[in-house]
PDB file of N, CA and C in Angstrom:
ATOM      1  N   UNK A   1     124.658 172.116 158.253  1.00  0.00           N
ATOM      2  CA  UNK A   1     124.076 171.365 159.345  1.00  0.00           C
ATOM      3  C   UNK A   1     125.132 170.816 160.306  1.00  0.00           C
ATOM      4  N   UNK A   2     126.054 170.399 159.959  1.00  0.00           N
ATOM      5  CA  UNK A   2     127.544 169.929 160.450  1.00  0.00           C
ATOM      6  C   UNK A   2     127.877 170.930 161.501  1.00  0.00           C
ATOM      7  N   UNK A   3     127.598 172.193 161.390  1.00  0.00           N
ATOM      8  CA  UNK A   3     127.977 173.005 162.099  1.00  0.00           C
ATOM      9  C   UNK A   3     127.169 173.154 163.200  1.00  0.00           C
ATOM     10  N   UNK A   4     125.923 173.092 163.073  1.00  0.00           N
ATOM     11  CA  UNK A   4     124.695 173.612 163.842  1.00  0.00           C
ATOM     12  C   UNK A   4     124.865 171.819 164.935  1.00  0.00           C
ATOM     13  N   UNK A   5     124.833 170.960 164.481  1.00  0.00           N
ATOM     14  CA  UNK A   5     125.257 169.798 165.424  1.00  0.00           C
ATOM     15  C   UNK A   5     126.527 170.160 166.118  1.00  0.00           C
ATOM     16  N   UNK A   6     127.462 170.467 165.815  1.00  0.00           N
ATOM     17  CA  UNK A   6     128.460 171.253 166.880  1.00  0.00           C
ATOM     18  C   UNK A   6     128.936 171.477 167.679  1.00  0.00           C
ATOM     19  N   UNK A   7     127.441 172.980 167.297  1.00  0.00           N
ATOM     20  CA  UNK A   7     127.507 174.015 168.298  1.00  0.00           C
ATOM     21  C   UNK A   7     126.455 173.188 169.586  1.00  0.00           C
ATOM     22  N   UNK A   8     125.415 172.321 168.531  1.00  0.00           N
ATOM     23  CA  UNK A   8     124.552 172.161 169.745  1.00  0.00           C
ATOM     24  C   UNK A   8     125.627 170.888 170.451  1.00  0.00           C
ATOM     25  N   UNK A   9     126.471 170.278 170.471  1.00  0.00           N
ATOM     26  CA  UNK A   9     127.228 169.278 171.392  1.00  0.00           C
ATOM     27  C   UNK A   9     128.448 170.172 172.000  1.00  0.00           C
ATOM     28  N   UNK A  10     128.470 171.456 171.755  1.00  0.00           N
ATOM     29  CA  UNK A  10     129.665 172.320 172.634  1.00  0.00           C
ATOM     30  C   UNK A  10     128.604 172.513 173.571  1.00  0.00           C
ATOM     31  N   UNK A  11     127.151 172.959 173.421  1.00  0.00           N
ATOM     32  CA  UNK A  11     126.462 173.503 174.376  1.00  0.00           C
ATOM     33  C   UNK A  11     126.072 171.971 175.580  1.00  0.00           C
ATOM     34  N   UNK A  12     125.739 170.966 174.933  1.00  0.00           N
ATOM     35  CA  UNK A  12     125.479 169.880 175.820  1.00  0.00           C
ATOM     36  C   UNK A  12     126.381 169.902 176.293  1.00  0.00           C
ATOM     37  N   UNK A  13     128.279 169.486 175.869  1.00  0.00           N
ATOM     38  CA  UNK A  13     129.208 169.391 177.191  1.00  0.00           C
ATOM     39  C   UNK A  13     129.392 170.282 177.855  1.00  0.00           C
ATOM     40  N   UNK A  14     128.954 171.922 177.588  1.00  0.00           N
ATOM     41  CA  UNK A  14     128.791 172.502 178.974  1.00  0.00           C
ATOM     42  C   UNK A  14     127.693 172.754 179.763  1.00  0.00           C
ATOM     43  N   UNK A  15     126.556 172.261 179.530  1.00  0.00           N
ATOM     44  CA  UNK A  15     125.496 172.282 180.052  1.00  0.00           C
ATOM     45  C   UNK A  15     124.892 171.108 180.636  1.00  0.00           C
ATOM     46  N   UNK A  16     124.851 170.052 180.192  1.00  0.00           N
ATOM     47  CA  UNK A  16     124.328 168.734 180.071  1.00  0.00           C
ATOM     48  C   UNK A  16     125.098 167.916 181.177  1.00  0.00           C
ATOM     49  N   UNK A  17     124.497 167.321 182.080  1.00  0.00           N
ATOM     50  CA  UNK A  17     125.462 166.885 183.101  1.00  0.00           C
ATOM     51  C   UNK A  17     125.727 165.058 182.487  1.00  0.00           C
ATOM     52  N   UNK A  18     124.592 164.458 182.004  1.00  0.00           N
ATOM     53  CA  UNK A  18     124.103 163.353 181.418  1.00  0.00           C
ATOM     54  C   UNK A  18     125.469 163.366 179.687  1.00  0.00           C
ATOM     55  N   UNK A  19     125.413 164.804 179.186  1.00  0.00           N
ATOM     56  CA  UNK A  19     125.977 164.270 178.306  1.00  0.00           C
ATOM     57  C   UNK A  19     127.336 164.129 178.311  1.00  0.00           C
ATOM     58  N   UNK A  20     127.783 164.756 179.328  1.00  0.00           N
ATOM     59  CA  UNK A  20     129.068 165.460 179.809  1.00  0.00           C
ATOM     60  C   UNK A  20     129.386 163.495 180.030  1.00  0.00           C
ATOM     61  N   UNK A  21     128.914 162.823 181.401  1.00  0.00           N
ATOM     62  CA  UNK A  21     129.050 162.017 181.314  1.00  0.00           C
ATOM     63  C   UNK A  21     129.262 160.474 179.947  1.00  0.00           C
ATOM     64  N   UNK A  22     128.294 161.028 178.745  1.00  0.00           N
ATOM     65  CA  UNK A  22     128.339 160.024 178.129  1.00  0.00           C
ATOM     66  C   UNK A  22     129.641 160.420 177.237  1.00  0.00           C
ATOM     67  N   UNK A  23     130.312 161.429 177.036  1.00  0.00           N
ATOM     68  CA  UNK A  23     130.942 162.086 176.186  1.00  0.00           C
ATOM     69  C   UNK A  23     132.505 161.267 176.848  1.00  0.00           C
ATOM     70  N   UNK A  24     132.293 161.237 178.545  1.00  0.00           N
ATOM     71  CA  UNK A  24     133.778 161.054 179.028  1.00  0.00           C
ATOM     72  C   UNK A  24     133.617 159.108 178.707  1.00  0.00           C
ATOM     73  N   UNK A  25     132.968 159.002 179.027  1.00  0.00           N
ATOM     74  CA  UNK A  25     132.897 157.177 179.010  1.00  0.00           C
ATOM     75  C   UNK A  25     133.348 156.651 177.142  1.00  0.00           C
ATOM     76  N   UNK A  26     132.503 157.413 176.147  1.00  0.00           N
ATOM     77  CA  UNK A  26     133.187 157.860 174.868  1.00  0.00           C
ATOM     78  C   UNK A  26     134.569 157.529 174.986  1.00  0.00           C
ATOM     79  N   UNK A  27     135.121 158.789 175.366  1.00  0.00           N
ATOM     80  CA  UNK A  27     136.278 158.793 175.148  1.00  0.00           C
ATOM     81  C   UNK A  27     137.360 158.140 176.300  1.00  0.00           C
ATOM     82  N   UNK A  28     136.655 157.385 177.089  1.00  0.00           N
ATOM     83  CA  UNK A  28     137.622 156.029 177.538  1.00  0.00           C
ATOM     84  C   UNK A  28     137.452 155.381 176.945  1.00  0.00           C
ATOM     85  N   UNK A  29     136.097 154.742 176.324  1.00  0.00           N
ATOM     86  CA  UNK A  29     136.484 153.541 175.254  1.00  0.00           C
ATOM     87  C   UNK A  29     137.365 153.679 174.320  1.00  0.00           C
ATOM     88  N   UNK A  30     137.366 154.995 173.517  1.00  0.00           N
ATOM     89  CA  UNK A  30     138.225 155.180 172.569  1.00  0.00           C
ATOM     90  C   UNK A  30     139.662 155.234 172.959  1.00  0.00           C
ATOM     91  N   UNK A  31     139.933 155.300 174.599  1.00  0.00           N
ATOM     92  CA  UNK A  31     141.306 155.467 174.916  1.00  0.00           C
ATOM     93  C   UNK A  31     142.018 153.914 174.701  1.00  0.00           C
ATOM     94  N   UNK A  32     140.840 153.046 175.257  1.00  0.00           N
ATOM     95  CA  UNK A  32     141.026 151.352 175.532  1.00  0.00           C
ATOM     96  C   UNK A  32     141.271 151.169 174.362  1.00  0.00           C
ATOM     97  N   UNK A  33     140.323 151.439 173.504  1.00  0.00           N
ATOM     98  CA  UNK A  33     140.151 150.633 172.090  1.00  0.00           C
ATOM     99  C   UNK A  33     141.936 151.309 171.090  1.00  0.00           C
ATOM    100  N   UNK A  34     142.357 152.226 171.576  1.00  0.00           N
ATOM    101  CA  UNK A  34     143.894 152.627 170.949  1.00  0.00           C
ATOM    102  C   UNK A  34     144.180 151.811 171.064  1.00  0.00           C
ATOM    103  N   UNK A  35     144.321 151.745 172.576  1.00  0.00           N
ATOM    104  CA  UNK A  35     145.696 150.698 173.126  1.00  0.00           C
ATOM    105  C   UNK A  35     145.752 149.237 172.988  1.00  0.00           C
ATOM    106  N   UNK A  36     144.304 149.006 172.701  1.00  0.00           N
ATOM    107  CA  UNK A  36     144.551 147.378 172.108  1.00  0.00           C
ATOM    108  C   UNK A  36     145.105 147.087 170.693  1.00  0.00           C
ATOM    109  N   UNK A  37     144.447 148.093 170.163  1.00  0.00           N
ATOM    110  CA  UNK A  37     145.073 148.589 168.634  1.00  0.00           C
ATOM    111  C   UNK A  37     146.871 148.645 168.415  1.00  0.00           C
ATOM    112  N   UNK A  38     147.072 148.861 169.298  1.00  0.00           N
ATOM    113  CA  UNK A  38     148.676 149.220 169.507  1.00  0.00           C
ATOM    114  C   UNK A  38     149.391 147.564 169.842  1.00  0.00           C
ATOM    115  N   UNK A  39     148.576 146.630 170.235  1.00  0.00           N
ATOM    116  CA  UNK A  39     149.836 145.499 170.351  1.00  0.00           C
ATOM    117  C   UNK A  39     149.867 144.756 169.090  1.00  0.00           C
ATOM    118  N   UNK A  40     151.007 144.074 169.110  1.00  0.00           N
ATOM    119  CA  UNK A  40     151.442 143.563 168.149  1.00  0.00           C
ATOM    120  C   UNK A  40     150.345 142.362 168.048  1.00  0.00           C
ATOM    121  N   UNK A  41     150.217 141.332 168.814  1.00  0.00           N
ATOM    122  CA  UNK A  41     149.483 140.352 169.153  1.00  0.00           C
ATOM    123  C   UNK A  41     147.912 140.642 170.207  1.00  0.00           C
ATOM    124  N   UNK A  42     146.970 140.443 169.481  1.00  0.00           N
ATOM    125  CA  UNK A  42     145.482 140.211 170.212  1.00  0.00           C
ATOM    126  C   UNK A  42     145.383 138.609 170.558  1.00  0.00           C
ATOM    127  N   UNK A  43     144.838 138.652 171.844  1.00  0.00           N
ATOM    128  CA  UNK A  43     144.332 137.062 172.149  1.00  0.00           C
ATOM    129  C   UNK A  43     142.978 136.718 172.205  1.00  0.00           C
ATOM    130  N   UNK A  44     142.529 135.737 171.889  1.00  0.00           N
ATOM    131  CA  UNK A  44     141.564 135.405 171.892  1.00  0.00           C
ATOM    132  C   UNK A  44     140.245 136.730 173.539  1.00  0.00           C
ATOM    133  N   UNK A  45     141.024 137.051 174.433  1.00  0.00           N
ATOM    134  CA  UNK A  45     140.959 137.645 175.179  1.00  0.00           C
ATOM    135  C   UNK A  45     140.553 138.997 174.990  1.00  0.00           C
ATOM    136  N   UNK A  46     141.553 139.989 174.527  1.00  0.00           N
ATOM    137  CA  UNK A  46     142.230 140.817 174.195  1.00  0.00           C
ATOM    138  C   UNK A  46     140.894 140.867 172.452  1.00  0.00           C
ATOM    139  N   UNK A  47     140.539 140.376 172.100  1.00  0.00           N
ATOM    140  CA  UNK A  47     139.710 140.510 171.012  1.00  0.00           C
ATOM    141  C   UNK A  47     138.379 140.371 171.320  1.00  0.00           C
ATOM    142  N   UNK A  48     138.199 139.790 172.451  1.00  0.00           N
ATOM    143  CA  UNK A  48     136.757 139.900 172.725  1.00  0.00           C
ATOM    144  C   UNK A  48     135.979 141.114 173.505  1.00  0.00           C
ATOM    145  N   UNK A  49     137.568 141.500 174.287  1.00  0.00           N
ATOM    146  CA  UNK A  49     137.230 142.839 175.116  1.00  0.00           C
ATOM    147  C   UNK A  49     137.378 144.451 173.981  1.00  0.00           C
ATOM    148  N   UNK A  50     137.895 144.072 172.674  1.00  0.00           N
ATOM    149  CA  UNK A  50     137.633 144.929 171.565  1.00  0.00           C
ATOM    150  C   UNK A  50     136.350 145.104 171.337  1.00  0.00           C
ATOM    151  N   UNK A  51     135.566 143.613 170.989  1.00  0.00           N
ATOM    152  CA  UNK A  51     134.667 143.671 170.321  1.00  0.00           C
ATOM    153  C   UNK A  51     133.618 144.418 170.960  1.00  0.00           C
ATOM    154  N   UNK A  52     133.954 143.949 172.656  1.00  0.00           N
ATOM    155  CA  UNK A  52     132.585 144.487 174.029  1.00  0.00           C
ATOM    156  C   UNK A  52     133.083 145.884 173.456  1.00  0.00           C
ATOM    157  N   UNK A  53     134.462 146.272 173.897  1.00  0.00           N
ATOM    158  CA  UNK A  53     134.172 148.097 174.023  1.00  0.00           C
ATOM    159  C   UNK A  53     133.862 148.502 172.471  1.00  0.00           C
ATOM    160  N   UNK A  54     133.964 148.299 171.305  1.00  0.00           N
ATOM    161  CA  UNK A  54     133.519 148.825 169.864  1.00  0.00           C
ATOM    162  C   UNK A  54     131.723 148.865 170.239  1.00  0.00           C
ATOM    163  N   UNK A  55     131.006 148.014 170.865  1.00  0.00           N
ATOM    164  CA  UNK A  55     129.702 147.775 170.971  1.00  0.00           C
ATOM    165  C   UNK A  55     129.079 149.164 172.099  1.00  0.00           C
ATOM    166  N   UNK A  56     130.114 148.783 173.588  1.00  0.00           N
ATOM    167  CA  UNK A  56     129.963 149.641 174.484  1.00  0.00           C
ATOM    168  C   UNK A  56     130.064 151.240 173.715  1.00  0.00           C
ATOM    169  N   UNK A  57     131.220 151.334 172.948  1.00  0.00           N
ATOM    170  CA  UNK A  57     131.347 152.549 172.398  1.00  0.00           C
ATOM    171  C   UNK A  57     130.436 153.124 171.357  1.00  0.00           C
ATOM    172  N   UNK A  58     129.896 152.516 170.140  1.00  0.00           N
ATOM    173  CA  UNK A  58     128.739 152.740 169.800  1.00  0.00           C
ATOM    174  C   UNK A  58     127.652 152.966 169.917  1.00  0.00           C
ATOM    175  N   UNK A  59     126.801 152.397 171.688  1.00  0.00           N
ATOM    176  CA  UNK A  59     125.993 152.241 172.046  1.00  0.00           C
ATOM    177  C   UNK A  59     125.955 154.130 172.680  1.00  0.00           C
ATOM    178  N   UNK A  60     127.280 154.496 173.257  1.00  0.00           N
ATOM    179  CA  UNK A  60     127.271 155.581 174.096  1.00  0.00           C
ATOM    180  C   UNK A  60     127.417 157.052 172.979  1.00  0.00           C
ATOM    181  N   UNK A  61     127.750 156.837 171.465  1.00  0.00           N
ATOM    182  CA  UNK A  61     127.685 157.447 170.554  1.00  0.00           C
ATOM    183  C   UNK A  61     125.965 157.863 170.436  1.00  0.00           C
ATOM    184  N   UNK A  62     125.475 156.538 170.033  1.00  0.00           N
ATOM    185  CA  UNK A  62     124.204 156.569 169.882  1.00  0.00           C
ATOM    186  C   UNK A  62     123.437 157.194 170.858  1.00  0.00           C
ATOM    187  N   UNK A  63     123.373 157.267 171.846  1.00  0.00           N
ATOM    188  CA  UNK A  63     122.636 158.459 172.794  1.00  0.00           C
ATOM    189  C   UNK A  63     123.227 159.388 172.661  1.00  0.00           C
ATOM    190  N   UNK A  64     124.552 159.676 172.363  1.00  0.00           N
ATOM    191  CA  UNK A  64     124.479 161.190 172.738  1.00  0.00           C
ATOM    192  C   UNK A  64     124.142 161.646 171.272  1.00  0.00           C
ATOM    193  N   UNK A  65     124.065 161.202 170.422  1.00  0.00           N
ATOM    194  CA  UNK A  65     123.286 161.844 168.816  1.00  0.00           C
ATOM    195  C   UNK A  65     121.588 161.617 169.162  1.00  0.00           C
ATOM    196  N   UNK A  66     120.996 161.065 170.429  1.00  0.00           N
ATOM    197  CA  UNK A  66     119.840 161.235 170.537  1.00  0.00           C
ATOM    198  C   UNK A  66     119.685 162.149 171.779  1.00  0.00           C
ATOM    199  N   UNK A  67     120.943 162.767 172.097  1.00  0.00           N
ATOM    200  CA  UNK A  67     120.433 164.321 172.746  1.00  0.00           C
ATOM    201  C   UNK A  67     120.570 165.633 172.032  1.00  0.00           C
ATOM    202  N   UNK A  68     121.401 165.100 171.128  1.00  0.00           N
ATOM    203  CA  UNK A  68     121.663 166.015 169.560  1.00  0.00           C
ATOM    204  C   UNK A  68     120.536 166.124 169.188  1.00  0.00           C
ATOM    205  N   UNK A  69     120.135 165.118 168.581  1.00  0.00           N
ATOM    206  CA  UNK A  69     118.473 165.064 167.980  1.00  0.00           C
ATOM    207  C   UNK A  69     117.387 165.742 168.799  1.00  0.00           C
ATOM    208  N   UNK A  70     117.478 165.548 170.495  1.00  0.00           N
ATOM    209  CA  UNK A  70     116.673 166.109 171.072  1.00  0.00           C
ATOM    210  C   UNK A  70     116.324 167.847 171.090  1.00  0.00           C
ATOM    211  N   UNK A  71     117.776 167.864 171.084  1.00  0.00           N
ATOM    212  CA  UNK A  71     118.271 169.532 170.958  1.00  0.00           C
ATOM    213  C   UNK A  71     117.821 169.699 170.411  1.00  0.00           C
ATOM    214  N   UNK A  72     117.830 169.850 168.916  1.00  0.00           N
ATOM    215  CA  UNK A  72     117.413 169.964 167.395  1.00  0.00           C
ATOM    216  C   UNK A  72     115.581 170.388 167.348  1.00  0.00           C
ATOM    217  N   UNK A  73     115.141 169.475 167.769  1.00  0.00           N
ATOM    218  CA  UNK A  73     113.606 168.755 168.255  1.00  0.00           C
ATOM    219  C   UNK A  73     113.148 170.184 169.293  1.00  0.00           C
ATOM    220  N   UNK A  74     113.371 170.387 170.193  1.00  0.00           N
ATOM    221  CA  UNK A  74     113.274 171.054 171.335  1.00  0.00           C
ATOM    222  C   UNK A  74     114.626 171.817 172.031  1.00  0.00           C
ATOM    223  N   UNK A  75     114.786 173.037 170.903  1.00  0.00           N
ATOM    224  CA  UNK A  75     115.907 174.090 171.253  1.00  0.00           C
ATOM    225  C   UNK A  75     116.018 174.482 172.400  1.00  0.00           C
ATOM    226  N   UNK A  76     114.375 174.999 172.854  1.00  0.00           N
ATOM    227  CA  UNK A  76     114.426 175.933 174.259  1.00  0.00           C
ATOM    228  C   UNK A  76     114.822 174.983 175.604  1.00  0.00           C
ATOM    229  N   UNK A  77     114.756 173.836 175.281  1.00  0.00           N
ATOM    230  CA  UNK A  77     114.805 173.259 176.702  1.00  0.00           C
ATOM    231  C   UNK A  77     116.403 172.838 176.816  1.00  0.00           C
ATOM    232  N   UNK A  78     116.960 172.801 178.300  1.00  0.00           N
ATOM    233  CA  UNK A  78     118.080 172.679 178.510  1.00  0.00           C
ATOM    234  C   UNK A  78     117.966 171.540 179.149  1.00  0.00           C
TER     235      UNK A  78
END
C-alpha cells in the first residue's frame, strides 16, 4: 500500500496544481522548522514560532493525505 500512496502523490505533484502548492508550503515549513532546530538557544519567541509552524505544518500534511485519500476513493478523476 506504501507504494500505491506514492505513486498516487508523484501523480498529484505533477498533476495537481492545489497539491503541488500544499507540498511546496510543506516543505518551507520543514525548511523553517530545521533552522530553528539548528540554534543553540530558542527564545521564548523563537519557540512559539516552532510551535505555530509544527501546527501550520501538520495541518498542510493533513490535506494533502486527504487528496491521497481522495485519489484512492475516486482514481478516474484528476
Amino acid at each position: 500500500m506504501p507504494t500505491l500512496n506514492r505513486d498516487i502523490r508523484e501523480q498529484l505533484l505533477t498533476y495537481d496544481e492545489e497539491f503541488q502548492k500544499l507540498a511546496k508550503l510543506h516543505s518551507e515549513y520543514e525548511s523553517q522548522l530545521r533552522q530553528l532546530s539548528q540554534a543553540s538557544y530558542l527564545n521564548l519567541e523563537d519557540l512559539q514560532k516552532e510551535a505555530t509552524l509544527k501546527k501550520l505544518k501538520l495541518r498542510v500534511k493533513d490535506a494533502m493525505e486527504r487528496h491521497i485519500s481522495q485519489r484512492l476513493q475516486h482514481p478516474a478523476a484528476r
